[in-house]
Protein backbone atom coordinates (compact mmCIF):
# COMPACT_ATOMS: atom_id res chain seq x y z
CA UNK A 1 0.00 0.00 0.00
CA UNK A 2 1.71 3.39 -1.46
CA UNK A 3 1.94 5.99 1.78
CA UNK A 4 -0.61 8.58 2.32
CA UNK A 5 0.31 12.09 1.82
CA UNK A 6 0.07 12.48 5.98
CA UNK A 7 2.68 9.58 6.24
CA UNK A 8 5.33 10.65 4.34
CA UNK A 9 5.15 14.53 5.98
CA UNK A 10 5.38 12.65 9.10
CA UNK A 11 8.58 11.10 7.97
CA UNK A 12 9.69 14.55 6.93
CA UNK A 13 8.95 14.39 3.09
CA UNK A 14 9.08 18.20 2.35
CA UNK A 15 6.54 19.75 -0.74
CA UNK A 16 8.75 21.72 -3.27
CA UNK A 17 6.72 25.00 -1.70
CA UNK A 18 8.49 23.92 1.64
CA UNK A 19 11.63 23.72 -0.05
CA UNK A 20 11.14 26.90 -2.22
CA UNK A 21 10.37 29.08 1.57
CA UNK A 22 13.59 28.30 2.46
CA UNK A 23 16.07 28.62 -0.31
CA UNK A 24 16.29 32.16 0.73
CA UNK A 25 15.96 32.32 3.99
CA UNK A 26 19.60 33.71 5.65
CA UNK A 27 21.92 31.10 8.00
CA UNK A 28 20.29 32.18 11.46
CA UNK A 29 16.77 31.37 10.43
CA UNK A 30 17.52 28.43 8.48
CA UNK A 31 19.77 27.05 11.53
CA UNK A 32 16.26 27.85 13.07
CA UNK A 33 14.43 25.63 10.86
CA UNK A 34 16.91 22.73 10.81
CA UNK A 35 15.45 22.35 14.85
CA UNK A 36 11.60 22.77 14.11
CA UNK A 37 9.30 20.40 15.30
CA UNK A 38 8.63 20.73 11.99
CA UNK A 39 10.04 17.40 10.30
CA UNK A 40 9.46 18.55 6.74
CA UNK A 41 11.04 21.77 7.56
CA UNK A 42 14.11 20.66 9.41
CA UNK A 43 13.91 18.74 5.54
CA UNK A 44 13.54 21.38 3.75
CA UNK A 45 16.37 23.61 5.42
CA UNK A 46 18.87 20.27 5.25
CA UNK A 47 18.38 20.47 1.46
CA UNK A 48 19.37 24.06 1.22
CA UNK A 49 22.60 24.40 3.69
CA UNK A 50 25.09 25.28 1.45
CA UNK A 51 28.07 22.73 2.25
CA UNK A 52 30.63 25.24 -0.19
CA UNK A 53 29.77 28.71 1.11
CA UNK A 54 31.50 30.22 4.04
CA UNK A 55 29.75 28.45 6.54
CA UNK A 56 30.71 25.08 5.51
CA UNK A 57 32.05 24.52 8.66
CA UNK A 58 29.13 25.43 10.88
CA UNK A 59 26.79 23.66 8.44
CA UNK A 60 28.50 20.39 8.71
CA UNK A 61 28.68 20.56 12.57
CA UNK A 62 25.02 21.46 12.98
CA UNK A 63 23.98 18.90 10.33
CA UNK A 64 25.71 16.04 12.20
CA UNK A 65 24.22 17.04 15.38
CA UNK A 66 20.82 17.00 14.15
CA UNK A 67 21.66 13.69 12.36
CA UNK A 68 22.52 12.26 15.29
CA UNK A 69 19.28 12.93 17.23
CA UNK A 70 16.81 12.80 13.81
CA UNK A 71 14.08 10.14 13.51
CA UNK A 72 12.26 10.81 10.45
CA UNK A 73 13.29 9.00 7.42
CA UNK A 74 13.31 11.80 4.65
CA UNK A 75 14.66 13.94 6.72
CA UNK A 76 18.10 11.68 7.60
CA UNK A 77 18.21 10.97 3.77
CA UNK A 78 18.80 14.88 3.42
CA UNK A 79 20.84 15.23 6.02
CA UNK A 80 23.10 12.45 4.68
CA UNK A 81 22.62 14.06 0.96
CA UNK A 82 23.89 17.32 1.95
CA UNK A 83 26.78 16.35 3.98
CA UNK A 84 27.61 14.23 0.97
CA UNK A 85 27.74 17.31 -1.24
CA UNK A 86 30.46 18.79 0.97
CA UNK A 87 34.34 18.89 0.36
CA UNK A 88 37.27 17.42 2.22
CA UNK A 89 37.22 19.58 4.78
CA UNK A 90 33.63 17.98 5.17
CA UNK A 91 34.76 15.17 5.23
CA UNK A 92 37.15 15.61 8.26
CA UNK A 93 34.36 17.14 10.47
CA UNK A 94 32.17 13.78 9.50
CA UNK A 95 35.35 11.10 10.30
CA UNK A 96 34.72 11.29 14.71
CA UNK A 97 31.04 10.71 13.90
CA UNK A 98 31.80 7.39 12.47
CA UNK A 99 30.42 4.18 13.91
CA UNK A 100 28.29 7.03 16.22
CA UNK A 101 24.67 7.60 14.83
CA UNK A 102 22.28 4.96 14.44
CA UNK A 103 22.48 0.97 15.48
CA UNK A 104 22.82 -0.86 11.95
CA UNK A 105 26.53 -1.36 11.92
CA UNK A 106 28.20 -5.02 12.38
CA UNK A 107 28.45 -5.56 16.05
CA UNK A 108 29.79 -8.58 15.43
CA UNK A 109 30.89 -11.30 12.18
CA UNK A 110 27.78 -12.14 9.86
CA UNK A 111 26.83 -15.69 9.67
CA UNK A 112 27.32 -15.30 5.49
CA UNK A 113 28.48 -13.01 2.97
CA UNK A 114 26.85 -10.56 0.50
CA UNK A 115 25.28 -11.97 -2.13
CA UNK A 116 26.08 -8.50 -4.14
CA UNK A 117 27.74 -8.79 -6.82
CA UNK A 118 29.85 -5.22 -6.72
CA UNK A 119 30.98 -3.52 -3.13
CA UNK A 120 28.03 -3.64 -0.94
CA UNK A 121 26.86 -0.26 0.65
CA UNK A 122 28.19 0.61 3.76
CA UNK A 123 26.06 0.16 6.27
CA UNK A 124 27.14 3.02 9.05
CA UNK A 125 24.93 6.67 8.05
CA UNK A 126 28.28 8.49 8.09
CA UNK A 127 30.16 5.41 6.23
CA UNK A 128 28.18 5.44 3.48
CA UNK A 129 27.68 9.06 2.84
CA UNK A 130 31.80 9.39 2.69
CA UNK A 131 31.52 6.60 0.19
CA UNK A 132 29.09 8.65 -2.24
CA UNK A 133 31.66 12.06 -1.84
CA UNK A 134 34.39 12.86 -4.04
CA UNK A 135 37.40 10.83 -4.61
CA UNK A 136 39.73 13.31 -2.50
CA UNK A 137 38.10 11.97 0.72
CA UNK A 138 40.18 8.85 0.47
CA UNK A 139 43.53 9.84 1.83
CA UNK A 140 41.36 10.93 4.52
CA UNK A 141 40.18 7.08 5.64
CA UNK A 142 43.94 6.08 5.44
CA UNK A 143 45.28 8.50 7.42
CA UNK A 144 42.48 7.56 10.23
CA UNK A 145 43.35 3.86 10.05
CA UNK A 146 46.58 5.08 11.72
CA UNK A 147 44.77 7.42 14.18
CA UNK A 148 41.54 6.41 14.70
CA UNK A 149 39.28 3.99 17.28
CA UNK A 150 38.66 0.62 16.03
CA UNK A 151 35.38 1.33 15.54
CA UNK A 152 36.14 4.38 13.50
CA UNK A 153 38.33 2.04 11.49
CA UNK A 154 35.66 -0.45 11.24
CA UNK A 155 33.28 1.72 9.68
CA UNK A 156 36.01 3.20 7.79
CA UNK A 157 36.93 0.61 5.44
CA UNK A 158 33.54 -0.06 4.26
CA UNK A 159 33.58 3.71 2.95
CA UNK A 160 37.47 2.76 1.53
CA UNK A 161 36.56 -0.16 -0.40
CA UNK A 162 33.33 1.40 -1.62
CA UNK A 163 35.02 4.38 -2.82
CA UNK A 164 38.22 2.28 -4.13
CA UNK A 165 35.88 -0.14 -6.10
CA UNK A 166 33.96 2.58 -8.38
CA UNK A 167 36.84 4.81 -8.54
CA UNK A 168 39.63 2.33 -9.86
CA UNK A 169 42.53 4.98 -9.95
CA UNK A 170 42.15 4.30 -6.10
CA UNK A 171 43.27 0.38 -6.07
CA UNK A 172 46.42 0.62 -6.27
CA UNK A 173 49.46 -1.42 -4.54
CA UNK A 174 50.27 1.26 -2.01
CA UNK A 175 46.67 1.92 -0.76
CA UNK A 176 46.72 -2.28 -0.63
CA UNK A 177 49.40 -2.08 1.80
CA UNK A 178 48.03 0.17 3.79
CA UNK A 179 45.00 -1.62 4.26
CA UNK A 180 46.60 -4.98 4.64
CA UNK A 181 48.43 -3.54 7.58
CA UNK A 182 45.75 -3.28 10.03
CA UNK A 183 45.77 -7.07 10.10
CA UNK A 184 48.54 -6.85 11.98
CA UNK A 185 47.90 -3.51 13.83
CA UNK A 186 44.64 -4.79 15.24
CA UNK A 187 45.29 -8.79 15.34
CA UNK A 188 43.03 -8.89 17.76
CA UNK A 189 39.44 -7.43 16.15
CA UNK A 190 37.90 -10.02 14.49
CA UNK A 191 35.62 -7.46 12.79
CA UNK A 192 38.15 -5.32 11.15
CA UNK A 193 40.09 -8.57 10.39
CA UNK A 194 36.91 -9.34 8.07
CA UNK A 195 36.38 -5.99 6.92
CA UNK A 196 39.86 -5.83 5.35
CA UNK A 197 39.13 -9.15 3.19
CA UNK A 198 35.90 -7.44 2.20
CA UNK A 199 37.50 -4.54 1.21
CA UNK A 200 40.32 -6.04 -0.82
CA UNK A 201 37.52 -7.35 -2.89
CA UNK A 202 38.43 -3.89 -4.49
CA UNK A 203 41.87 -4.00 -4.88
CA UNK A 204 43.43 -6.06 -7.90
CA UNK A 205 46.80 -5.93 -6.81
CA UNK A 206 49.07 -8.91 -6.37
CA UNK A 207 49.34 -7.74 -2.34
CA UNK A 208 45.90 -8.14 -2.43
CA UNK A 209 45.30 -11.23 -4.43
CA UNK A 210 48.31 -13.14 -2.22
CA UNK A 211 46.15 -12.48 0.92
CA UNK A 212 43.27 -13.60 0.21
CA UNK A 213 44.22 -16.77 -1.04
CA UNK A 214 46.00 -17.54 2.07
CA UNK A 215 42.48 -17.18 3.31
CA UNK A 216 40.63 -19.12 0.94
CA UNK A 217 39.60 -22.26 1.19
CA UNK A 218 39.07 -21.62 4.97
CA UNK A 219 35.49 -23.12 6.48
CA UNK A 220 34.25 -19.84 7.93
CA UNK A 221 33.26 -16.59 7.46
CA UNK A 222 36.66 -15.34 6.47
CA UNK A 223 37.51 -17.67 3.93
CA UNK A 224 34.04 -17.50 2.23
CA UNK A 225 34.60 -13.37 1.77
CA UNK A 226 38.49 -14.24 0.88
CA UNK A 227 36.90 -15.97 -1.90
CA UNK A 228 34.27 -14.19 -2.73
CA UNK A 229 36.37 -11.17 -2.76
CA UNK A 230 38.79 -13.10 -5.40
CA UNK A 231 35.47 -13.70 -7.60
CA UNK A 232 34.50 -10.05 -7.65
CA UNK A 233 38.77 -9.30 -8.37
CA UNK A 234 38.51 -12.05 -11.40
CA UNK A 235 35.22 -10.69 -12.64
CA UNK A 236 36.22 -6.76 -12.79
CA UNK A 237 39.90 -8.35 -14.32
CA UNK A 238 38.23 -9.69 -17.06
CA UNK A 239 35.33 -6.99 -17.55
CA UNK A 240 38.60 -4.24 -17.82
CA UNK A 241 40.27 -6.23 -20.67
């Protein structure tokens, strides 16, 4: 059954006469509407913060605040949409929030891996919006898997592999390594341990490749995504011919 009109404003689905009132509008009042009760106009102003103007900054921080506390569906999407329209400097103000808003990320090891056939979508908000930015974000992720919590670097390398697998120029040998190094600089997380098989899956690189067959083969949940990850390598080898 489609949603009635009166649903989907109570999940914060804003009319394009919502978002119209406050393209305008200047910062103070539409920091004012990003906290009505309002769910279609804390929409509406999320859709016109300016991520590029000269309060970049202060957008970001207020957006991921909000984020944090927002319930209504349409009105996360456009949080997430904006913050994904943002630069590096964005992206640096996102990175602490990771593994922070929301309860859908891998608390601990699935019982089977992703039937996807490409990188699956990450499943942390701020995770997967730093997947869907710009390319430049990416020595961002590997300087925080030097710097950051494990659970920051958990979420992290979901939005590395994501962004390494549909922007190619990113797999390369050196960006391997420094992935493949936080098997040994957090032996002891069985999560991130997966989470670097699953994201080699986007590196074609002989580092890459040698790993994961020293996995394969393996009756559990790491040598089922070694090998999977070696299917989706052999698949995009052969597609790039």
């Amino acid at each position: 059954m489609k949603s009635t009109q009166s649903a989907l404003k109570n999940r914060g689905m804003a009319s394009p006469e919502e978002l119209a009132a406050c393209a305008d509008l200047p910062w103070d009042q539409l920091v004012g509407e990003l906290h009505s009760a309002d769910p279609c106009r804390r929409t509406a102003a999320a859709r016109c913060m300016d991520l590029r103007s000269k309060s970049a900054e202060s957008a970001a921080d207020l957006l991921l605040e909000q984020l944090s506390q927002e319930k209504c569906l349409y009105t996360r999407l456009a949080i997430c949409e904006a913050l994904e329209k943002g630069t590096a400097e964005t992206a640096k103000i996102m990175l602490p929030w990771l593994g922070r808003i929301g309860n859908n990320q891998y608390k601990a090891l699935p019982y089977k891996v992703s039937a996807k056939k490409s990188f699956p979508l990450p499943r942390d908000l701020i995770a997967r919006s730093l997947a869907r930015m710009d390319a430049a974000v990416f020595p961002l992720l590997l300087q925080l898997f030097n710097t950051g919590s494990e659970q920051q670097i958990s979420e992290a390398l979901d939005a590395a592999g994501f962004l390494a697998f549909y922007h190619p120029a990113l797999a390369t040998r050196e960006n391997a390594k420094q992935i493949l190094r936080l098997l040994h600089s957090h032996s002891g997380s069985e999560i991130i341990e997966w989470k670097v098989l699953l994201c080699l899956s986007a590196f074609p690189v002989p580092e890459a490749v040698q790993v994961l067959e020293g996995y394969a083969g393996r009756d559990d949940i790491f040598g089922k995504e070694a090998e999977r990850s070696l299917r989706l390598i052999k698949n995009r080898a052969f597609t790039q011919r």
